[in-house]
Protein backbone atom coordinates (compact mmCIF):
# COMPACT_ATOMS: atom_id res chain seq x y z
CA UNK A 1 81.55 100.34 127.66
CA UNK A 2 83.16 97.22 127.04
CA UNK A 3 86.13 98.85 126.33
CA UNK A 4 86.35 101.14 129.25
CA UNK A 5 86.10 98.09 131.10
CA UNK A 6 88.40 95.91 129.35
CA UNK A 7 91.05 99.36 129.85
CA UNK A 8 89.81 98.99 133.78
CA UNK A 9 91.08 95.39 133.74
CA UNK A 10 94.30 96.45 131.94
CA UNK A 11 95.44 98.40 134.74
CA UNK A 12 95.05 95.76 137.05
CA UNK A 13 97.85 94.55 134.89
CA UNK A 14 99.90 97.74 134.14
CA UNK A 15 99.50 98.35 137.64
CA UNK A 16 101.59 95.79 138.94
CA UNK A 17 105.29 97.15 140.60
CA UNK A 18 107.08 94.63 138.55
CA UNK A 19 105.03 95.95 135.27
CA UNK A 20 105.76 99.47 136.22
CA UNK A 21 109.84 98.88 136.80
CA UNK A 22 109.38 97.87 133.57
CA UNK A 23 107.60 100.88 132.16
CA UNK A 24 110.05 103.14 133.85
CA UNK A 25 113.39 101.08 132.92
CA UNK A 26 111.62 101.00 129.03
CA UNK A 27 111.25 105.39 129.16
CA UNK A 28 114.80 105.85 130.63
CA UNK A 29 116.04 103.42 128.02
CA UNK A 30 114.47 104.86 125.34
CA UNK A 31 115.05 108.58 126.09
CA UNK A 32 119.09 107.28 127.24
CA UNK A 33 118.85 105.90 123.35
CA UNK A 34 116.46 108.39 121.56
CA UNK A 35 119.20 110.90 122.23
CA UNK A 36 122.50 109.19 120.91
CA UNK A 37 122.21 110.20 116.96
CA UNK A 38 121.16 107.38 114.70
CA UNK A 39 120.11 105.04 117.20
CA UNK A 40 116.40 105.70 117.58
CA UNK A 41 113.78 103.66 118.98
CA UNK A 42 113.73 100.70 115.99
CA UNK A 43 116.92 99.89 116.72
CA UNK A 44 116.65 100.00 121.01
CA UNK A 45 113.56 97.36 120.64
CA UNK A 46 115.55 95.70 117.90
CA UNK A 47 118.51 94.93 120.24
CA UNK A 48 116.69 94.39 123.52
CA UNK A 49 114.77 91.29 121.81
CA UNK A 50 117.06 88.83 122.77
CA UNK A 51 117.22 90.43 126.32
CA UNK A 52 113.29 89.83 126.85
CA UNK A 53 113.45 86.50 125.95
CA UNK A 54 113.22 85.36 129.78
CA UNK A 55 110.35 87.82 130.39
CA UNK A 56 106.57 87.39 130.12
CA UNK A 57 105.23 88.89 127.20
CA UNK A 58 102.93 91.70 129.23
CA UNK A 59 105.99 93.07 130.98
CA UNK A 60 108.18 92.80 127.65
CA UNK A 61 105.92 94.75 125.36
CA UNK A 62 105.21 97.21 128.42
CA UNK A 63 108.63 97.89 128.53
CA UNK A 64 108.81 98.46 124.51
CA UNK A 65 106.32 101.33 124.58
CA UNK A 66 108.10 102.80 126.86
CA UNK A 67 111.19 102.71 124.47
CA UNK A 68 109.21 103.51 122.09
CA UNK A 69 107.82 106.95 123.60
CA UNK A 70 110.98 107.67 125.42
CA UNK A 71 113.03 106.98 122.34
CA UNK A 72 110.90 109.66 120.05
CA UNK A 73 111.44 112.31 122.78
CA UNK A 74 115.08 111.29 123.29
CA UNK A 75 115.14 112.13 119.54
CA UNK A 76 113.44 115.25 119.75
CA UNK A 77 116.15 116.16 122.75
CA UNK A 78 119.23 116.75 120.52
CA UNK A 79 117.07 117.93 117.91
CA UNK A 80 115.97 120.96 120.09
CA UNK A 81 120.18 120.73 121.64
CA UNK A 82 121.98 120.04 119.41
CA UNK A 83 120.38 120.31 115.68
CA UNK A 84 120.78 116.26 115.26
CA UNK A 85 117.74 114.41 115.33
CA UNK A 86 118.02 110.59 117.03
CA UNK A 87 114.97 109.56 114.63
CA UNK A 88 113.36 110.27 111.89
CA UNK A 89 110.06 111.69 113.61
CA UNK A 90 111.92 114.32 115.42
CA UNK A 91 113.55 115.96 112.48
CA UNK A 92 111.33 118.68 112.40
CA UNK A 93 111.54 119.40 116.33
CA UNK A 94 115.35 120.66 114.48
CA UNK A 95 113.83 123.40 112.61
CA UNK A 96 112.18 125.61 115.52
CA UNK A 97 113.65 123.89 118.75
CA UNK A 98 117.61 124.33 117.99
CA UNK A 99 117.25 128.40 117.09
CA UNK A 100 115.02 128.34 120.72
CA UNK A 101 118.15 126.75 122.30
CA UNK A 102 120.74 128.98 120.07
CA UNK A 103 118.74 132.07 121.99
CA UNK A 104 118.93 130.58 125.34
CA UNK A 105 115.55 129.19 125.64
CA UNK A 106 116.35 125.27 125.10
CA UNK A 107 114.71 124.38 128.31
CA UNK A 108 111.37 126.07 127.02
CA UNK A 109 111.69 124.22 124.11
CA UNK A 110 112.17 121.02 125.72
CA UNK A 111 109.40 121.65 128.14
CA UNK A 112 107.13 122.11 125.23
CA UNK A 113 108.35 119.10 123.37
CA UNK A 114 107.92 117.16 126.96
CA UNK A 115 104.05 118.37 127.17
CA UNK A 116 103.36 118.08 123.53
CA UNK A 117 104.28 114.20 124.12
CA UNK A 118 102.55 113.78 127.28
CA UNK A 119 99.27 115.61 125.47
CA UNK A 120 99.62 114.05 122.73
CA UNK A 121 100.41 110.39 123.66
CA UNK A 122 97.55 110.94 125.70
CA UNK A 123 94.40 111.89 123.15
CA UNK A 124 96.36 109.31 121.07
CA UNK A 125 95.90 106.66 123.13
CA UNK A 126 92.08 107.80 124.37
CA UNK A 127 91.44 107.69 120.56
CA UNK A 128 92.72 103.94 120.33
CA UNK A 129 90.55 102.75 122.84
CA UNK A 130 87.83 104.41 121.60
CA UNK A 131 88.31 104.15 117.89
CA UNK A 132 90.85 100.88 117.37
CA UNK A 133 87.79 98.72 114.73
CA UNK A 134 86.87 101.20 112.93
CA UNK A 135 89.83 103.07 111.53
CA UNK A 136 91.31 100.15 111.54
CA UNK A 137 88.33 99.04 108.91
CA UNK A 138 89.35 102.50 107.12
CA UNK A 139 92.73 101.84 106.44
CA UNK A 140 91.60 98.41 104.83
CA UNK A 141 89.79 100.56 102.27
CA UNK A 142 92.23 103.09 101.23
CA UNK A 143 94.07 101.79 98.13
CA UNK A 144 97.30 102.90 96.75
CA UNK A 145 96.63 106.29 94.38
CA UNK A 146 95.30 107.81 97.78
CA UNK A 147 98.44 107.16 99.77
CA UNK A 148 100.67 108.57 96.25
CA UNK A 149 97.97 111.37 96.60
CA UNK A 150 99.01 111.56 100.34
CA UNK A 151 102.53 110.88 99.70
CA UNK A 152 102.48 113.98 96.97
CA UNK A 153 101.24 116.51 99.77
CA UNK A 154 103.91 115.80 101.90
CA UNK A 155 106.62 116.54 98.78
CA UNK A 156 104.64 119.86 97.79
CA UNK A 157 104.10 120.94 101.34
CA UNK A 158 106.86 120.73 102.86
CA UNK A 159 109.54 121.95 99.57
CA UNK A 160 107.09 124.66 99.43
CA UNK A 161 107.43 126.30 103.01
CA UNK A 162 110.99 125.64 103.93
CA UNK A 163 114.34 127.38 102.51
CA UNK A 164 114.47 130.75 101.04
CA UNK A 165 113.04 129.92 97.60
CA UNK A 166 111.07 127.01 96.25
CA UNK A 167 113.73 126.20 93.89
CA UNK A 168 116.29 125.09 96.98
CA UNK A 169 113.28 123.21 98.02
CA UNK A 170 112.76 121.26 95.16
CA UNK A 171 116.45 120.86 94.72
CA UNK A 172 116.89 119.41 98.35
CA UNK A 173 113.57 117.23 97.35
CA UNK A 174 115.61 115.95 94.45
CA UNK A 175 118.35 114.85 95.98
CA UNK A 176 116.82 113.05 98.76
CA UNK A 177 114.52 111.06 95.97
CA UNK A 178 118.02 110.08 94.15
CA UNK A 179 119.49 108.65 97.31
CA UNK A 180 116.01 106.94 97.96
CA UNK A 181 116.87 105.56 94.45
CA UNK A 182 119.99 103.67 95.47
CA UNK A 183 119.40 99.96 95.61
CA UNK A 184 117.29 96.61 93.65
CA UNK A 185 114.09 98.16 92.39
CA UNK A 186 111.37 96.75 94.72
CA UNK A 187 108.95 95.34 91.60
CA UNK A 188 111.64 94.22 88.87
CA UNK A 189 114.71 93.11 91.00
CA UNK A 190 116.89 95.83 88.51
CA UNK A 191 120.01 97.03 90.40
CA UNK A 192 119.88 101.36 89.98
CA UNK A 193 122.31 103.55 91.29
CA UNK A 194 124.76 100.75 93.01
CA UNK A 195 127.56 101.00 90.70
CA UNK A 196 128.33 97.54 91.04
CA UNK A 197 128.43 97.17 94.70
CA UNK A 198 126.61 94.46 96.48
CA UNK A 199 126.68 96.56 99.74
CA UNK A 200 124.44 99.74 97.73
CA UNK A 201 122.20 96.79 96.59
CA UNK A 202 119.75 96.72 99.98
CA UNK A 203 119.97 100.89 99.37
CA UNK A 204 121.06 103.44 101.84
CA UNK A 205 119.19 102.86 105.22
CA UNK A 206 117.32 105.76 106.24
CA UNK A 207 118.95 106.68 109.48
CA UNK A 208 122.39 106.81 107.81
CA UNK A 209 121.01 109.67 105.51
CA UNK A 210 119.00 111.43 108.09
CA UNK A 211 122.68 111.54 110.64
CA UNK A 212 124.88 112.05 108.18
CA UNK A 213 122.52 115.24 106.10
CA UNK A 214 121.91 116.53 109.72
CA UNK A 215 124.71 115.36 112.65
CA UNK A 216 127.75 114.94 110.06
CA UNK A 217 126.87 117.76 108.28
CA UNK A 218 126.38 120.16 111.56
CA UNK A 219 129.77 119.11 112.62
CA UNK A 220 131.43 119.91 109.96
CA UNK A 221 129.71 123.18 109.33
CA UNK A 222 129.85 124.25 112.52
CA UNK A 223 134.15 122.97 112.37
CA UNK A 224 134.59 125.16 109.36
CA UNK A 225 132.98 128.57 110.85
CA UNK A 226 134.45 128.00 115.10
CA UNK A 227 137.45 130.19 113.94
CA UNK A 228 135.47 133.11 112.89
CA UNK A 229 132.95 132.41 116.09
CA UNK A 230 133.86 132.65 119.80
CA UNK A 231 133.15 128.65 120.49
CA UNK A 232 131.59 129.42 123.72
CA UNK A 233 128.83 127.72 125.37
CA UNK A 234 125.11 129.02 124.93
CA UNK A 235 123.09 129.86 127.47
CA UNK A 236 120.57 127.70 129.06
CA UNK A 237 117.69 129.50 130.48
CA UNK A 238 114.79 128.48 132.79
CA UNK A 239 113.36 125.53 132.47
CA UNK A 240 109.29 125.96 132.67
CA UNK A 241 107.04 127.12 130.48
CA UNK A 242 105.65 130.98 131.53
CA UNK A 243 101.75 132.09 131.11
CA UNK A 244 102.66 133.15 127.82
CA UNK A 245 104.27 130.29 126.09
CA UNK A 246 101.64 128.48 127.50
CA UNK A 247 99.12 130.88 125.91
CA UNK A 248 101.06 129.97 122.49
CA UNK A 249 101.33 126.35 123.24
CA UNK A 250 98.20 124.98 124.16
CA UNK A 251 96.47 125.04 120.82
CA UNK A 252 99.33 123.48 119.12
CA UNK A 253 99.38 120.60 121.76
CA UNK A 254 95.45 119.70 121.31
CA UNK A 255 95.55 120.56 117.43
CA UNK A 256 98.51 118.22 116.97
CA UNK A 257 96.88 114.37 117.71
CA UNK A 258 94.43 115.29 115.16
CA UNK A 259 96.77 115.26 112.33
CA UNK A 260 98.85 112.85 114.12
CA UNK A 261 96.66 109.95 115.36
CA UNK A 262 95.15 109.22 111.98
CA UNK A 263 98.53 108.97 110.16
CA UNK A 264 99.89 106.98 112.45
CA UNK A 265 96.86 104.27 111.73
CA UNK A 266 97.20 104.38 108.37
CA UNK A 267 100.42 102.93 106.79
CA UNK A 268 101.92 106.19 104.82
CA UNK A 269 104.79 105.95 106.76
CA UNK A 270 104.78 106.54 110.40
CA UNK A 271 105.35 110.01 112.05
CA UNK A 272 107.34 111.58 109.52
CA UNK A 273 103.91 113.00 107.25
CA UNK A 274 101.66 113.81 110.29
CA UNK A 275 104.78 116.05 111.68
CA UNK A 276 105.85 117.84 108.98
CA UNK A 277 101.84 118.90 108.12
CA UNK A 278 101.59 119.92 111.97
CA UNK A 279 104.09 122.24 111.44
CA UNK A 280 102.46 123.74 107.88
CA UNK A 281 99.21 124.46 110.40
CA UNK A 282 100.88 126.22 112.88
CA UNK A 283 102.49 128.11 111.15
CA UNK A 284 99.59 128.88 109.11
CA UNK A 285 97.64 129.75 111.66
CA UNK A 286 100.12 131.31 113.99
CA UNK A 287 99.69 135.19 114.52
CA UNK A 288 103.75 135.21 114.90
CA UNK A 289 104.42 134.01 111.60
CA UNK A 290 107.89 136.07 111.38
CA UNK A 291 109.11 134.20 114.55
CA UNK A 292 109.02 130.82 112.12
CA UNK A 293 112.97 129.67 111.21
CA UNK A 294 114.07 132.03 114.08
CA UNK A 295 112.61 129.84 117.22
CA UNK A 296 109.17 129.96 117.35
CA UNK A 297 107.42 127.45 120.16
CA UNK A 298 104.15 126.91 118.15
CA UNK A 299 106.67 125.05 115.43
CA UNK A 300 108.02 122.09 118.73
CA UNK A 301 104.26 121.93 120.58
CA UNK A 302 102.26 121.00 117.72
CA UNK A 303 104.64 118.08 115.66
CA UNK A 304 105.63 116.87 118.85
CA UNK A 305 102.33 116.57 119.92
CA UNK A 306 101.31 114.87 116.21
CA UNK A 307 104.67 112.48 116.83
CA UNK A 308 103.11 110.87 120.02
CA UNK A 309 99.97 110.76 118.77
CA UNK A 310 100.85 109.07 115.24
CA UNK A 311 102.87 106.18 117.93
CA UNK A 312 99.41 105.20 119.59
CA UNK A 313 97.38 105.50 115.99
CA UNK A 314 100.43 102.77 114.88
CA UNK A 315 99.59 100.33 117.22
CA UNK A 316 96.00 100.55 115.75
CA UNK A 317 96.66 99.17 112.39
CA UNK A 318 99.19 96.80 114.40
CA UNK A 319 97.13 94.79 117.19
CA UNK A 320 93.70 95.10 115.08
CA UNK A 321 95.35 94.36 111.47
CA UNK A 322 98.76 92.83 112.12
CA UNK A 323 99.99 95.49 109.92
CA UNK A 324 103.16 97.68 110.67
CA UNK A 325 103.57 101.17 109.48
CA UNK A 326 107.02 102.42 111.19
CA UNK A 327 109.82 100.52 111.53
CA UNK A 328 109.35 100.16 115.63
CA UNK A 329 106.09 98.36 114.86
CA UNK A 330 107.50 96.20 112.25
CA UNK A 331 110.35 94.86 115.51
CA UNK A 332 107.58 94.25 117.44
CA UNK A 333 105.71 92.76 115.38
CA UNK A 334 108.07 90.89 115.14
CA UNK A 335 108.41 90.41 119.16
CA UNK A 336 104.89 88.98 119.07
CA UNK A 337 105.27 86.50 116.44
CA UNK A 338 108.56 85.04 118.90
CA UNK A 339 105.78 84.81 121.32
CA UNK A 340 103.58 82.55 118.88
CA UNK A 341 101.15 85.49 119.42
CA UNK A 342 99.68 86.40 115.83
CA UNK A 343 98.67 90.10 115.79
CA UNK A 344 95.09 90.39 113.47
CA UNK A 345 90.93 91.13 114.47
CA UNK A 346 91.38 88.42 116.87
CA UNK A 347 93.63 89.55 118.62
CA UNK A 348 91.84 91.28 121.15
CA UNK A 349 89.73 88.01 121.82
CA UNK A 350 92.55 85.65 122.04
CA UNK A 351 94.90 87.80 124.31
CA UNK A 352 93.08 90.42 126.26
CA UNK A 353 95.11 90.55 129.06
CA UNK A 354 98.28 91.12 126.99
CA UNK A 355 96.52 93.67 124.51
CA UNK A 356 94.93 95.59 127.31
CA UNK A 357 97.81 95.86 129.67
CA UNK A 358 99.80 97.03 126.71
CA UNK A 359 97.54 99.79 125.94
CA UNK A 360 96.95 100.58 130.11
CA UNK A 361 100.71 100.98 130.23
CA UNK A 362 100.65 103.76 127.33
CA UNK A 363 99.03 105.76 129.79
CA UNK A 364 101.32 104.50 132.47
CA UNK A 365 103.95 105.50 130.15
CA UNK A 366 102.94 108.91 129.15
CA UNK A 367 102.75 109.91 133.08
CA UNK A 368 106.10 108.72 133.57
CA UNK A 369 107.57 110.27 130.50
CA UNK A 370 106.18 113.57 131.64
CA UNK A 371 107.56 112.89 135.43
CA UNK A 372 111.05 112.48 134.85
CA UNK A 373 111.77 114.14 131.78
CA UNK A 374 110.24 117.61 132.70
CA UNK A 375 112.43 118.06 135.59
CA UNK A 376 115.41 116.60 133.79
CA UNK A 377 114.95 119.24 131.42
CA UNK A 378 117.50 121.31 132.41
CA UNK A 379 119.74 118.48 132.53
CA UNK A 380 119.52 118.21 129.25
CA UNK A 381 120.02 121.72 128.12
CA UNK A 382 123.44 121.43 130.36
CA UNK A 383 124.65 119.43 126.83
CA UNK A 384 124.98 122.83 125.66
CA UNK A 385 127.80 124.07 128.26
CA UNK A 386 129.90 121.16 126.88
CA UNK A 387 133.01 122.93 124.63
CA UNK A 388 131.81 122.96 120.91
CA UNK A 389 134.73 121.00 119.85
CA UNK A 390 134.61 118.30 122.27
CA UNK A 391 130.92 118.18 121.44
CA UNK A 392 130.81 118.12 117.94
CA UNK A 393 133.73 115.15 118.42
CA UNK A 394 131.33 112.88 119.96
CA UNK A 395 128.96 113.87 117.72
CA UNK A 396 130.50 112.38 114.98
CA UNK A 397 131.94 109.66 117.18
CA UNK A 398 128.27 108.31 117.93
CA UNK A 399 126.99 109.04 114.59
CA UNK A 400 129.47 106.48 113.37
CA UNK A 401 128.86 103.97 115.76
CA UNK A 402 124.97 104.57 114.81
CA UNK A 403 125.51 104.34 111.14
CA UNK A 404 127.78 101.00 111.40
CA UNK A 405 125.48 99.23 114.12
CA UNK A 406 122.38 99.75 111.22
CA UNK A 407 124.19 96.97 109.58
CA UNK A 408 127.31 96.07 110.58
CA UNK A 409 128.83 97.07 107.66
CA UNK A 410 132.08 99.65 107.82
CA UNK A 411 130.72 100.69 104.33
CA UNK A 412 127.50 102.46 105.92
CA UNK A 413 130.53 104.50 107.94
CA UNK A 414 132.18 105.74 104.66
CA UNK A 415 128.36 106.40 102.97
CA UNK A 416 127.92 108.41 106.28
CA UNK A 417 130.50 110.50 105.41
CA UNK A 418 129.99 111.00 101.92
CA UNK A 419 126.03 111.87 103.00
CA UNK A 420 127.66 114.22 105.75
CA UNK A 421 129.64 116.29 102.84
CA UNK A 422 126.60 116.89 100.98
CA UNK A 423 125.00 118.16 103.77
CA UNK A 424 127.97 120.25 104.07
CA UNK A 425 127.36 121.57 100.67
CA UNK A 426 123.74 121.75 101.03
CA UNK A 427 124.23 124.28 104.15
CA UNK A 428 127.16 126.05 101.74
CA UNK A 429 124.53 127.34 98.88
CA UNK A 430 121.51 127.79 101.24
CA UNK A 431 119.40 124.24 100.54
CA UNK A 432 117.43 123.47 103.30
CA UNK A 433 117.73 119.72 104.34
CA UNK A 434 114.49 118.48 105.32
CA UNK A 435 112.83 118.22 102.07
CA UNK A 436 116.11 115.96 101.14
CA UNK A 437 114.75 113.35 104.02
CA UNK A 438 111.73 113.61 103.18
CA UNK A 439 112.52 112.77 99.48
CA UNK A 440 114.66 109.30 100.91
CA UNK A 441 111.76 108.57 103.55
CA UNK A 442 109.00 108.54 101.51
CA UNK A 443 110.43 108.39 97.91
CA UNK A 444 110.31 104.60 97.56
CA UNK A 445 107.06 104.31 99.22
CA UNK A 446 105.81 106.68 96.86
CA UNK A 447 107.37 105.64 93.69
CA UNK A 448 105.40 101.66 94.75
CA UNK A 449 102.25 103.04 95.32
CA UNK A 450 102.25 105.09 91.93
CA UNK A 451 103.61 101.85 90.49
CA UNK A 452 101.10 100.05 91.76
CA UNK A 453 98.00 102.31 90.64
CA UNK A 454 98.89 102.64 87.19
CA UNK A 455 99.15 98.48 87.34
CA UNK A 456 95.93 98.31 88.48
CA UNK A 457 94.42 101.03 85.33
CA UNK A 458 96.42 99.56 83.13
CA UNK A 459 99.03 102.21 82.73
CA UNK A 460 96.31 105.10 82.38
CA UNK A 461 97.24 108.48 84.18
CA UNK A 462 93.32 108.58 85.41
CA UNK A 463 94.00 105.22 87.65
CA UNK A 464 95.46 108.27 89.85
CA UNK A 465 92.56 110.17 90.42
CA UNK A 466 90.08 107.57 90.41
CA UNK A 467 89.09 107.63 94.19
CA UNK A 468 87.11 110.87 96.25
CA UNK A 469 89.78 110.65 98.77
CA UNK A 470 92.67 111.05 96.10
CA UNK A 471 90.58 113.74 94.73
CA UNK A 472 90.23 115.91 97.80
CA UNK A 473 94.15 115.73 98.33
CA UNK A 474 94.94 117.07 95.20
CA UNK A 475 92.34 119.64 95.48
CA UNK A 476 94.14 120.19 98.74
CA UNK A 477 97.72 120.50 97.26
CA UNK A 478 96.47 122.52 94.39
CA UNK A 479 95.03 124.83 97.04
């Protein structure tokens, strides 16, 4: 109860017109940003910091969760259009939403993505009222063979479902963990994979693999077949949902903040793991298991759905333990600590106005996400009409200016390239490219945490298997 009332209280402040013109101008942001390629949501909080410096701190971090939720469905907008994710957490949205847009139904697909959010950001955030202490007190206890364990599932799971045999899988796998390789080694300071260069040395950022494997490599695929194809623009289609994609749908949606909300607390890497195992349910469980790969709407409901709810289960382990687990949490983190406001257990005593408001305006947030990007849907989709060449031109136009505003660096432009030709190649001989980010996501993460457990058992194998929870995931994968 004294949360319900402390949420009552927080929409007193979330309720405010000046706090919700900031909510709004923080979704339209983020979505305007989610859906240039390789500038996700990270990077939007990142370079609005400076700009909130004159604000409050209640209306500034209102304004970046609505980045923050516009800029993952943003994202998942030119996954579905266009086959180029703007973040990491919308890669997968690629795999079913683009073939749904390639038949003419990208507005269905969007619609679902839209909903998924809304549902999703929505349990998500119920659950971190309700739930904040105590998983919060469970991710304090889970040490680092569970996340390998957790870390392993995600390899095995998702090299194991995608591509048309295992082997591509594992290959793709592969060559995403050698690019994660590139750079110092985190524990002994050795340089691996740099060739000498000091700019390799900090390793190849994330969103410079994930654009270059997926917009780069698009583009120039999709250059290198136009002459056999017509060119011309794909149709658009109608832009609700009927009885019976919502008959498909609405499992997915509910099913999806389940998997989601708990990875998001825990700090295995943000919504990357929680989206990729949605996706392994439904189609699992789906009775249209042959649709999967060709467009099926089960595969965008239920990892969208996971994606929002894995943002409201990262502000968990953020406001209760000061701890970030995606990059967007790490910036404002960062945020709070230019406010002299120290995220941690007392958080929630010190500043309750700030804390509450911020979670008020997640549901705020989620309304207005819902409002103006469901009718803007076919908006969207109208990206498709544009002439492929002109499209695939700005593609690669915005992917570079994504790729050098990650550092600054015209170096990340010319690895951007070089990470667009294997993609190239990787779409050549049939390798399917998600495993590949996976493999540079969570490779380093991985290769710490096993690191780390065989430091603590003293370099024996059974420091890996030493915990129930590690246990049951391995039973899992062997499953």
């Amino acid at each position: 109860m004294d949360s319900v009332n402390s949420l009552i209280d927080g929409f007193g402040t979330a309720l405010t017109p000046l706090n919700l013109l900031w909510a709004a101008t923080g979704v339209l942001l983020g979505t305007a940003i989610g859906v240039l390629p390789g500038i996700g949501p990270a990077m939007a909080v990142a370079l609005l910091l400076p700009v909130t410096y004159g604000l409050d701190p209640t209306a500034a971090f209102i304004m970046f969760a609505g980045i923050y939720y516009g800029g993952m469905f943003g994202g998942s907008t030119t996954s579905i259009l266009l086959n180029t994710p703007g973040e990491s957490a919308a890669v997968i949205a690629a795999i079913e939403g683009n073939p749904m847009a390639k038949a003419g139904r990208g507005s269905q697909a969007l619609a679902a993505a839209a909903v998924g959010h809304f549902a999703g950001g929505l349990i998500g955030t119920i659950l971190l009222v309700a739930l904040a202490p105590t998983v919060a007190s469970l991710a304090v206890d889970i040490g680092a063979p569970d996340y390998f364990a957790i870390m392993v599932l995600a390899f095995i799971a998702v090299t194991s479902v995608l591509g048309s045999s295992r082997i591509r899988g594992f290959a793709s796998l592969l060559i995403g963990l050698t690019l994660g390789l590139v750079g110092l080694d985190q524990m002994t300071g050795q340089q691996r994979l740099t060739f000498g260069s000091l700019q390799l040395s900090d390793g190849i950022d994330v969103v410079i693999v994930a654009v270059g494997l997926f917009a780069i490599g698009e583009a120039l695929w999709v250059a290198a077949h136009l002459r056999r194809g017509t060119g011309a623009s794909i149709p658009v289609g109608r832009p609700w949902l009927g009885r019976e994609e919502l008959r498909r749908t609405w499992k997915p949606w509910l099913r999806g903040p389940l998997i989601g909300f708990p990875f998001g607390a825990v700090p295995a890497g943000g919504a990357e793991i929680p989206t990729f195992l949605s996706y392994i349910t439904e189609k699992r469980l789906s009775k249209h298991k042959k649709e999967f790969g060709k467009g099926a709407i089960e595969g965008v409901a239920g990892p969208e759905s996971a994606a929002s709810a894995s943002a409201a289960g990262t502000l968990v382990s953020m406001l209760t333990l000061g701890l970030p687990t995606t990059a967007v949490a790490a910036v404002m983190l960062a945020a709070f600590q230019q406010y002299g406001i120290q995220p941690g257990p007392l958080l929630f005593e010190r500043e309750p106005e700030l804390v509450w408001g911020l979670i008020a305006s997640l549901f705020v947030g989620m309304v207005m996400l819902l409002v103006l990007n469901l009718p803007l849907a076919p908006v969207w989709s109208k990206l498709l009409r544009v002439p492929r060449p002109y499209l695939y031109a700005g593609i690669l136009f915005f992917a570079a200016v994504g790729a050098y505003a990650v550092g600054g660096e015209a170096v990340d432009v010319v690895i951007l390239l070089v990470i667009g030709l294997i993609g190239l190649m990787m779409r050549r001989y049939g390798l399917p490219v998600l495993p590949a980010i996976i493999g540079v996501i969570l490779g380093p993460n991985a290769e710490q945490q096993l690191r780390r457990a065989l430091q603590i058992s003293d370099g024996s194998v059974t420091g890996l298997v030493n915990t129930p929870f590690a246990v049951t995931v391995y039973t899992v994968i062997a499953v």
